[in-house]
Protein backbone atom coordinates (compact mmCIF):
# COMPACT_ATOMS: atom_id res chain seq x y z
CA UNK A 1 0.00 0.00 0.00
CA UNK A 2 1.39 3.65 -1.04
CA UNK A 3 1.91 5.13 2.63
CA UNK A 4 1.15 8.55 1.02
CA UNK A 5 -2.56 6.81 1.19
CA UNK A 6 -4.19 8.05 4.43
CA UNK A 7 -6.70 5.52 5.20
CA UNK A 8 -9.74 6.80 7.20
CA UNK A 9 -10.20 5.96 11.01
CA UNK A 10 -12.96 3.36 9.80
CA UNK A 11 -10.39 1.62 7.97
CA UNK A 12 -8.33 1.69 10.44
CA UNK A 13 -10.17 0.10 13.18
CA UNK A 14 -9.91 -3.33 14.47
CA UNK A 15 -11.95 -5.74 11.96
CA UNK A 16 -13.70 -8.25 14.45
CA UNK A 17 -12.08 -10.43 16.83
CA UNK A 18 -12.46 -14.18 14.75
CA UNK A 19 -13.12 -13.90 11.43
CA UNK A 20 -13.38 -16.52 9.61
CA UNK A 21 -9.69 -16.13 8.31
CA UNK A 22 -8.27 -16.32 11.87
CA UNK A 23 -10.45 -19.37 12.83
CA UNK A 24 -8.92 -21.11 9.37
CA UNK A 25 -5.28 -20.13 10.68
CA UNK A 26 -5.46 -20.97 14.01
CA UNK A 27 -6.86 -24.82 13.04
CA UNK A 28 -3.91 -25.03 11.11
CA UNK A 29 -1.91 -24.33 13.87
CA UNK A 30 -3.74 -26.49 15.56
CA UNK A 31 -3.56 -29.42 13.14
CA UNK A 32 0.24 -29.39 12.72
CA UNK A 33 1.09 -29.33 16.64
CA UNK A 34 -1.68 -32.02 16.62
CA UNK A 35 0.15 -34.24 14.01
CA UNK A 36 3.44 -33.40 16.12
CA UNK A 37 2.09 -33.85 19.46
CA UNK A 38 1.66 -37.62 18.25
CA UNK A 39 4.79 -38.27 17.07
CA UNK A 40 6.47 -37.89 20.57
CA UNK A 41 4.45 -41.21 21.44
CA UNK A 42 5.23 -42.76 18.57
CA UNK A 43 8.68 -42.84 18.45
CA UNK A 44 9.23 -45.99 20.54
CA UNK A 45 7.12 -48.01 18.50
CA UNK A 46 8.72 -47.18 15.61
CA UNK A 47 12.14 -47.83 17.23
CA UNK A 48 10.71 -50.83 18.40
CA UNK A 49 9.05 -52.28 15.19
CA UNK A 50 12.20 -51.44 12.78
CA UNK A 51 14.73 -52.86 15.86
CA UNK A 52 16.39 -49.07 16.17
CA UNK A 53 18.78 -48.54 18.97
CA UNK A 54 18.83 -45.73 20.85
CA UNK A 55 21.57 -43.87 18.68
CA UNK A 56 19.63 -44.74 15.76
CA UNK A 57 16.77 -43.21 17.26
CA UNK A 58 18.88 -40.03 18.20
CA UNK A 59 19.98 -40.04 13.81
CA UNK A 60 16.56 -40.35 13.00
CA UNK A 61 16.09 -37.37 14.85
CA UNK A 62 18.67 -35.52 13.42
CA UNK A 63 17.15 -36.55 9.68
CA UNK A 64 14.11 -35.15 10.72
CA UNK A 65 15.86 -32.17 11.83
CA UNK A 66 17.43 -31.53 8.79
CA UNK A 67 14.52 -32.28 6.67
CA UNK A 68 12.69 -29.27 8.73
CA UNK A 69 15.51 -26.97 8.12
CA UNK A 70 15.69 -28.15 4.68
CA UNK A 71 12.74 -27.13 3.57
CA UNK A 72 11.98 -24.28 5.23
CA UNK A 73 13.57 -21.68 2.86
CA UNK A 74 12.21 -23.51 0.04
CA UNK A 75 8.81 -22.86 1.24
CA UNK A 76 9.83 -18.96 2.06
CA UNK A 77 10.99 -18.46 -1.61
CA UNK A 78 7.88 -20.43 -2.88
CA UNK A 79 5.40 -17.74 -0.47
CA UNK A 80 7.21 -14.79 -2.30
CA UNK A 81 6.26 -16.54 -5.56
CA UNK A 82 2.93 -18.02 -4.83
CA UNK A 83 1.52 -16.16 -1.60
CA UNK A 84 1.17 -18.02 1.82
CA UNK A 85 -2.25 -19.76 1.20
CA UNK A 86 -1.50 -21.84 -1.71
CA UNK A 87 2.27 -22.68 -0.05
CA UNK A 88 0.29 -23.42 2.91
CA UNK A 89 -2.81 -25.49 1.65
CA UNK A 90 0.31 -27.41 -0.99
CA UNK A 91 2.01 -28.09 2.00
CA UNK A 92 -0.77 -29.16 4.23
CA UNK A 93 -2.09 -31.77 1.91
CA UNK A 94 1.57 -33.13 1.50
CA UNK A 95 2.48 -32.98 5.23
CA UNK A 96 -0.86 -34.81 6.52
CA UNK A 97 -0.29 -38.28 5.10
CA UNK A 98 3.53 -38.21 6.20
CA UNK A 99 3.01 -39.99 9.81
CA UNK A 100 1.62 -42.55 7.96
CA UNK A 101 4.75 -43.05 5.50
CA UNK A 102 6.69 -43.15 8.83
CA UNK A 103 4.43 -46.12 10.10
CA UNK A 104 3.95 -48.16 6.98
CA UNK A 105 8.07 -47.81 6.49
CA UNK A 106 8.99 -51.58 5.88
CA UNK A 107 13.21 -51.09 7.23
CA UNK A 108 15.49 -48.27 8.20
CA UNK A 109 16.11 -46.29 4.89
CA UNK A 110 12.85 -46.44 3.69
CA UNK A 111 12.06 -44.78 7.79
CA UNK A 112 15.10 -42.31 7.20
CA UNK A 113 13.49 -41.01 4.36
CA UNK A 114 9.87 -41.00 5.69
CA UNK A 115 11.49 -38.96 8.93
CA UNK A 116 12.91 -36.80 6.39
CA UNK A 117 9.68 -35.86 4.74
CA UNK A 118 7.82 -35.56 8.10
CA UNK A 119 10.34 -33.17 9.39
CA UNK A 120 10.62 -31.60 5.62
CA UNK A 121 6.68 -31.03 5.16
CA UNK A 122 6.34 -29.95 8.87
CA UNK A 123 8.65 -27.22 8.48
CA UNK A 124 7.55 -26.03 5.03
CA UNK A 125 3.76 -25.77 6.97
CA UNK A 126 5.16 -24.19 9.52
CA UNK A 127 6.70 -21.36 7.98
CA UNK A 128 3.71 -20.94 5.35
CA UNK A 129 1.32 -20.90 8.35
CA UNK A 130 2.82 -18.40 9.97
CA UNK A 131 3.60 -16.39 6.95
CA UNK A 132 -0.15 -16.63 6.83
CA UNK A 133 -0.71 -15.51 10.26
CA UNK A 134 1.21 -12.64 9.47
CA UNK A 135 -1.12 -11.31 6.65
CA UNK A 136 -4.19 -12.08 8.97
CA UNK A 137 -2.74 -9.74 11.71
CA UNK A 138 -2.37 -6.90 9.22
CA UNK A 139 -5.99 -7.83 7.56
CA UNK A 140 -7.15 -7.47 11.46
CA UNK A 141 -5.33 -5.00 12.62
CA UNK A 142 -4.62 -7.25 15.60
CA UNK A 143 -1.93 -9.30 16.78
CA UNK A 144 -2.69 -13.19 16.84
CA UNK A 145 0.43 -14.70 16.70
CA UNK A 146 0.72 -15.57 20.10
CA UNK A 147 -2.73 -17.46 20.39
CA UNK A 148 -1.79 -19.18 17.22
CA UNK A 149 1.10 -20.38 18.72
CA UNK A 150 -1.02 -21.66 21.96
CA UNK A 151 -3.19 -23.53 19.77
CA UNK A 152 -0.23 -24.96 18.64
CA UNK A 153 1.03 -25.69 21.82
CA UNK A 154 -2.82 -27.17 22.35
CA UNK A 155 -2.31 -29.59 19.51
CA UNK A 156 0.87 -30.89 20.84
CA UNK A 157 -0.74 -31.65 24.29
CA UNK A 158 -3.69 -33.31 22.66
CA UNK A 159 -1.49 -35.53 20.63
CA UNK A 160 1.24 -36.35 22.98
CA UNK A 161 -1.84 -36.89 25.78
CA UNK A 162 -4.07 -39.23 23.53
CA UNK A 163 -1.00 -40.64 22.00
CA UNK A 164 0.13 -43.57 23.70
CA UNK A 165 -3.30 -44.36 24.85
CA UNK A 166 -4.56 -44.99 21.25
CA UNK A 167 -1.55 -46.97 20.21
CA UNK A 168 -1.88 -49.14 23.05
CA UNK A 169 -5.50 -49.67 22.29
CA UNK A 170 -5.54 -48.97 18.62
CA UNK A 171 -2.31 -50.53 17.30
CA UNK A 172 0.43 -48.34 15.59
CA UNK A 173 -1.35 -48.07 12.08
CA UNK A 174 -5.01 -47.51 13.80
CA UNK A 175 -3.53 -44.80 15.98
CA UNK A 176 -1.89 -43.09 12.53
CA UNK A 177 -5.20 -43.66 10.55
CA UNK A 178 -7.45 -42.21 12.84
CA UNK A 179 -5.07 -39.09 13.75
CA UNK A 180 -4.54 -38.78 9.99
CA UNK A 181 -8.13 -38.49 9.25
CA UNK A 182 -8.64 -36.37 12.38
CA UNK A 183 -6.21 -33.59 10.77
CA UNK A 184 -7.40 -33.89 7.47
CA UNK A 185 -10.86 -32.91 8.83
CA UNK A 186 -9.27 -29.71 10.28
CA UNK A 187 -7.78 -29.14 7.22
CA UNK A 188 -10.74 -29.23 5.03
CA UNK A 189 -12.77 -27.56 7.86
CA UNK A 190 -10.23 -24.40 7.68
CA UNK A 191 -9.05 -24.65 3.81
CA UNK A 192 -11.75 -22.72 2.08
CA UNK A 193 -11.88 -20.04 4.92
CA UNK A 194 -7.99 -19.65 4.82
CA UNK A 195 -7.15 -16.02 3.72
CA UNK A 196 -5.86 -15.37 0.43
CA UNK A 197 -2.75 -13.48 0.07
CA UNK A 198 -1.47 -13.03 -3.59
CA UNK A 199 2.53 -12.63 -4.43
CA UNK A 200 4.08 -10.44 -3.44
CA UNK A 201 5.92 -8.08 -5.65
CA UNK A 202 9.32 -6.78 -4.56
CA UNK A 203 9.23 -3.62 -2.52
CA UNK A 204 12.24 -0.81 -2.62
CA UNK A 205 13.69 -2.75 -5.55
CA UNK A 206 14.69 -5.62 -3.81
CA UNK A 207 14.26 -9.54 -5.23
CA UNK A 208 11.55 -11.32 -4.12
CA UNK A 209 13.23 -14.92 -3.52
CA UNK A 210 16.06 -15.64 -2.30
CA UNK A 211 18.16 -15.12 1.15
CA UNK A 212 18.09 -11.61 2.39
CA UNK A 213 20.94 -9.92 1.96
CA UNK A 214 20.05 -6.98 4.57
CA UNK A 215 20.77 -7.56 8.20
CA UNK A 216 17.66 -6.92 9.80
CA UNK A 217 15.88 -10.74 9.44
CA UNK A 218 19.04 -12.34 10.24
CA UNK A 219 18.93 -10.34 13.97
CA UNK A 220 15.56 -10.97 14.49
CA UNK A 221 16.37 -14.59 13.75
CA UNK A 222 18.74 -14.55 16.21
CA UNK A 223 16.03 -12.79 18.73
CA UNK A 224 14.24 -16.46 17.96
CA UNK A 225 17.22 -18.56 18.24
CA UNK A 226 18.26 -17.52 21.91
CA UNK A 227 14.77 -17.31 22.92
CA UNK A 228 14.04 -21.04 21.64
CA UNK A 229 17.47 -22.66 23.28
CA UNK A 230 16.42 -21.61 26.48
CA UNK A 231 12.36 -23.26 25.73
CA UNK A 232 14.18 -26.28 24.38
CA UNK A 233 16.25 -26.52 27.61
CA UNK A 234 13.82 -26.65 29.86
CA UNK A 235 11.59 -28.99 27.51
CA UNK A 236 14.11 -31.67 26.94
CA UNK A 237 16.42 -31.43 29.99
CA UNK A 238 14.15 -29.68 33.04
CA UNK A 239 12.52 -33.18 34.32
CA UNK A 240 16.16 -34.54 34.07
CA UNK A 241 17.32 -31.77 36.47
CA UNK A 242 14.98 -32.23 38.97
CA UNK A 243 15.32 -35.80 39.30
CA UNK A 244 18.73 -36.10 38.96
CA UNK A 245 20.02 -32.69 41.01
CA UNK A 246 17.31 -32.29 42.93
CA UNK A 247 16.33 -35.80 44.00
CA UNK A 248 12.77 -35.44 42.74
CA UNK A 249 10.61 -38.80 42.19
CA UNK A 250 9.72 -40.37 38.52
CA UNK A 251 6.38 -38.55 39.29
CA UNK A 252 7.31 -34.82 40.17
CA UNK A 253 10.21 -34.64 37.79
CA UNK A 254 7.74 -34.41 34.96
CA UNK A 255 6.05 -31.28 36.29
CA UNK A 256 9.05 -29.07 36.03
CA UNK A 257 7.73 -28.94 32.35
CA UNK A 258 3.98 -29.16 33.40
CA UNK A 259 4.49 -25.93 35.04
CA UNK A 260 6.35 -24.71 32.20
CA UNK A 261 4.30 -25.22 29.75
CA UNK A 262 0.95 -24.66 31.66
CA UNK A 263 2.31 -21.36 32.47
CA UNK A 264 3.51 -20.88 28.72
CA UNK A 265 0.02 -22.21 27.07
CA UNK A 266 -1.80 -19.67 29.17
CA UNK A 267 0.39 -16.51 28.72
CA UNK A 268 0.58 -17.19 24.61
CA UNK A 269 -3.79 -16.81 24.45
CA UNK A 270 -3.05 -13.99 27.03
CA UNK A 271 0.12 -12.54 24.48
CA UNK A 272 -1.98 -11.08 21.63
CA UNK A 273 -3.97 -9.29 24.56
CA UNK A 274 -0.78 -8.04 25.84
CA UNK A 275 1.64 -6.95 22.51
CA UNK A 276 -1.51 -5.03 21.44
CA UNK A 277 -2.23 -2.54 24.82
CA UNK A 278 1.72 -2.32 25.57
CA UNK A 279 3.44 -2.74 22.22
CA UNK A 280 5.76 -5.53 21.10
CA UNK A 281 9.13 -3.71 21.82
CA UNK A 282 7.79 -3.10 25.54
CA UNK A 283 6.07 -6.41 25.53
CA UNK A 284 9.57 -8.29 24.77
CA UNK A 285 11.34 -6.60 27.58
CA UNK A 286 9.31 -7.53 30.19
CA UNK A 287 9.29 -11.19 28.31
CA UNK A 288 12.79 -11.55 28.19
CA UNK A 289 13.13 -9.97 32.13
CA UNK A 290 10.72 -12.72 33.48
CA UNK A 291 12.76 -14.93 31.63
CA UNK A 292 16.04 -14.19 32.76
CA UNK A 293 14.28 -14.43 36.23
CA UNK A 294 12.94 -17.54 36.06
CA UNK A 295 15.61 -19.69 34.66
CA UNK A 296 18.36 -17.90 37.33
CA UNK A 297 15.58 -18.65 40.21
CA UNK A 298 15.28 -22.57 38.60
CA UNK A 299 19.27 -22.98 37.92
CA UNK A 300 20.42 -21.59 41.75
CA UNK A 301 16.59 -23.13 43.62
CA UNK A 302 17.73 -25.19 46.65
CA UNK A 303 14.71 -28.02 46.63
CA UNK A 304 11.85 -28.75 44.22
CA UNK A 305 9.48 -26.69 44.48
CA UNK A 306 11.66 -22.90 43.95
CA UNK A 307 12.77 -24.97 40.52
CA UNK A 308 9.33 -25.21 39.65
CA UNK A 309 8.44 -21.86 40.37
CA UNK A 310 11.62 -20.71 38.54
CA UNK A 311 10.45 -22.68 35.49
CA UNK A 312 7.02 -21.55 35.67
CA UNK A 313 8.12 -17.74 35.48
CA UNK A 314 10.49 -18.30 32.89
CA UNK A 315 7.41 -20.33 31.27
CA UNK A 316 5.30 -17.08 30.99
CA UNK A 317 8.42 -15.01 30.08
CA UNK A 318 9.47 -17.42 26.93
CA UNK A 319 6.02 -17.58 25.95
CA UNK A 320 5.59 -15.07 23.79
CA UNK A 321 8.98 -14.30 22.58
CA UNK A 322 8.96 -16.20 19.85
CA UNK A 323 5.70 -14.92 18.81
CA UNK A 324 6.82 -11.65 18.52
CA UNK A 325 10.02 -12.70 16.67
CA UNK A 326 8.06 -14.59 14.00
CA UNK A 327 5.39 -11.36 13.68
CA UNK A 328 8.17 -8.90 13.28
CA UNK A 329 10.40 -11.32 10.64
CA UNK A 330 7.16 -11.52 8.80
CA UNK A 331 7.31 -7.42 8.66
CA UNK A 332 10.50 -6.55 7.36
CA UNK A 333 10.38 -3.80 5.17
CA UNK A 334 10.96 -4.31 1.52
CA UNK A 335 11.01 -8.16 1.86
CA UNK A 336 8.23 -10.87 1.32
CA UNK A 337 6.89 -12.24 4.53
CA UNK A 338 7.87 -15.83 4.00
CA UNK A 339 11.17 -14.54 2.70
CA UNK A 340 12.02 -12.90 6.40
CA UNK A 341 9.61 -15.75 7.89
CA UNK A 342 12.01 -18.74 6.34
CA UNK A 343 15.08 -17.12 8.16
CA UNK A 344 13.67 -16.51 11.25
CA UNK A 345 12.11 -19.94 11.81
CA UNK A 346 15.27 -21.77 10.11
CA UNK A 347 17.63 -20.11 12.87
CA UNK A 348 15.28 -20.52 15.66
CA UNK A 349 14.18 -24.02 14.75
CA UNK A 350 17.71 -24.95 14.43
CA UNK A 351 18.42 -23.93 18.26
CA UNK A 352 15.42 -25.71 19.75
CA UNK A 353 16.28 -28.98 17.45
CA UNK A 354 20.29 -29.46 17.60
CA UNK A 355 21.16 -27.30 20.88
CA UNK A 356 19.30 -29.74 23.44
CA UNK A 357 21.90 -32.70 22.44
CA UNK A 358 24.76 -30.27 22.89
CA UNK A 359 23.80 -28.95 26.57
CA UNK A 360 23.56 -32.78 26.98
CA UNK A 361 26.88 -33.10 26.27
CA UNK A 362 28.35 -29.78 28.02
CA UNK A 363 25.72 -30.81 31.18
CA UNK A 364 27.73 -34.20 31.67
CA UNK A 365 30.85 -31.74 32.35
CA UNK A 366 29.07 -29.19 34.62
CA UNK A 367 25.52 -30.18 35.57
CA UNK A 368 22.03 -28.84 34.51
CA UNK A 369 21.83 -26.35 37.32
CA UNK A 370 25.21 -23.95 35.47
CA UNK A 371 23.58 -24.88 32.00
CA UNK A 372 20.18 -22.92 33.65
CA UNK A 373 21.87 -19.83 34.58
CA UNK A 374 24.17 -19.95 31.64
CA UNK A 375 20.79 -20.54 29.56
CA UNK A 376 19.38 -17.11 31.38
CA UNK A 377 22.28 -14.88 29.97
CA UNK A 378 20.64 -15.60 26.73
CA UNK A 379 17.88 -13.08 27.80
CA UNK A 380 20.40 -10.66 28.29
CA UNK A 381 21.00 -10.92 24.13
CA UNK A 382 17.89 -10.67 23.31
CA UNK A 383 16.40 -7.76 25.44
CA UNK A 384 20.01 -5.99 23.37
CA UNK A 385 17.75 -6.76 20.06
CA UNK A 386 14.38 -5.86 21.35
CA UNK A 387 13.90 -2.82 19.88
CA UNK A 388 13.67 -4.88 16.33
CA UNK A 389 10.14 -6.01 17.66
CA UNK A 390 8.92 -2.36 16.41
CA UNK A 391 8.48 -4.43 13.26
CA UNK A 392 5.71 -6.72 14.89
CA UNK A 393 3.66 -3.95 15.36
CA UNK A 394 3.05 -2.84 11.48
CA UNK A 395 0.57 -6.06 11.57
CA UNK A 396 -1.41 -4.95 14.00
CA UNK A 397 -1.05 -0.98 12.98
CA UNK A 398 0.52 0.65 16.32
């Protein structure tokens, strides 16, 4: 739009708060941490029926790592060619069968490259759903990323809850045909409701594919990588810590990352709420403060219970960090949305997916509790960047 163009107060208001374009996003979301949420239970039974050691498992993880990063700039250059809803309708139809590719794999290669498409496919959706997301926010003149991402989050606690419940009852291939057919409903539910958003012609003269050559995606990717390490710390390696450092039981170890993510869930429906009465640059701060807070209060806690409440602060601090990152990549001036998307979610992806295994390694050296405060110092970088959140707010017209 030519900013000479004044656009009257009427246009400028808020459009209502679920449309039916927001409703079509946020299943999508919903769908894709659905599909992933069941994945997490399937993983020994696929170890299992394919005779995969424990290393092998850790490889196939790291296929379907790179598959993810992969294919996420492929499906940035193809939204600055296409627009976000066909990338993101292409790459919903491809991604949904995937699980069951992974199940029906008869030995390990064909498995590899099943992992590799699941990881591929999940990533291209991801980046074209949020590239949608983006163009929904400035449609609304709202910000939504952050409830998109708790819907997410919503998926990936229905799957991972149901999981290994229906596989015990179901069998592996019942479980994948009936969670298959479950996402494929949301799919078609939200595909003819998803918003359009046509190419997107180069602005200021710069190319519309490609990787950026101007700084400003590649610092707010790094905003998203140090805010994700942290998130995938505490995911991977907080129940560890309290059983191992903190003597907790089999039982309460596993709510140092209930009361993470409880606390995370609810702050990302509250985030959109937030970002749009304070701003996203102000909004980040405080993110990154309660952060830094949390994970020094959870690294240095003397017994159980101050490590919980550590990681449920730093749960509502992380929460929408990422959010904001993603809404601001997706606002770059002069460069397509999946264009500043792709790099954003590549780098951050890439810290939440290969940094766990390495604070594994440096933890068996120094213990979780240093890798936690260590971990919080990260904040300290990104509060440095936060003023590159301004760029989150053009979606939602502050």
């Amino acid at each position: 739009m030519n900013d000479s163009v004044k656009p009257d107060s009427a246009a400028l208001s808020p459009s209502p708060l679920f449309p039916p374009t927001r409703v079509a996003v946020s299943l999508l979301f919903l769908a894709n941490g659905f599909m992933m949420g069941n994945w997490a239970p399937k993983i020994p039974e696929f170890a299992a029926r394919l005779q995969i050691s424990e290393s092998g498992i850790g490889l196939m993880l790291l296929v379907f790592g790179i598959g993810s990063l992969a294919m996420m700039p492929v499906a940035g250059s193809q939204i600055a060619r296409y627009g976000s809803d066909r990338v993101v309708k292409v790459a919903t139809i491809l991604f949904i069968p995937t699980l069951l590719l992974v199940t029906l794999a008869p030995d390990i290669w064909t498995g590899a490259v099943a992992v590799f498409l699941f990881g591929g496919l999940t990533g291209a959706m991801d980046v074209a759903m949020n590239a949608n997301a983006v163009e929904v926010e400035r449609k609304m003149r709202r910000s939504i990323m952050s409830s998109c991402h708790a819907f997410w989050s919503l998926g990936g606690l229905i799957g991972a809850g149901s999981g290994g419940f229906l596989i015990a009852y179901m069998g592996g291939l019942g479980h994948t045909i009936l969670i298959t057919v479950v996402a494929a409903v949301m799919f078609l539910i939200a595909r003819p409701l998803i918003l359009r958003d046509p190419p997107h012609v180069a602005e200021e003269g710069k190319p519309k594919a490609g990787l950026p050559l101007s700084p400003l995606p590649w610092l707010i990717g790094l905003v998203a990588l140090f805010s994700m390490i942290p998130e995938g710390a505490v995911l991977d390696w907080g129940a560890i810590y309290l059983r191992n450092e903190l003597g907790a039981s089999v039982a309460l170890s596993g709510l140092a990352y209930a009361a993470f993510s409880l606390t995370m869930a609810i702050m990302r429906f509250a985030g959109d709420l937030v970002r749009d009465r304070f701003g996203a640059v102000r909004t980040l701060r405080v993110s990154t403060a309660l952060s830094f807070i949390g994970l020094i209060v959870a690294g240095s806690a003397p017994s159980i219970t101050i490590a919980m409440i550590g990681f449920a602060i730093a749960g509502i601090g992380i929460s929408n960090m990422v959010p904001i990152a993603f809404s601001a990549a997706g606002n770059v001036p002069g460069l397509a949305p999946g264009i500043g998307l792709s790099v954003v979610t590549t780098m951050g992806y890439s810290g939440i997916l290969f940094a766990p295994s390495i604070i594994g390694f440096i933890a068996e050296h120094t213990g979780m509790a240093v890798i936690f405060l260590v971990l919080a110092l990260f904040n300290i970088l990104v509060f440095a960047l936060s003023s590159l959140a301004r760029h989150a707010d053009r979606a939602s017209g502050h």
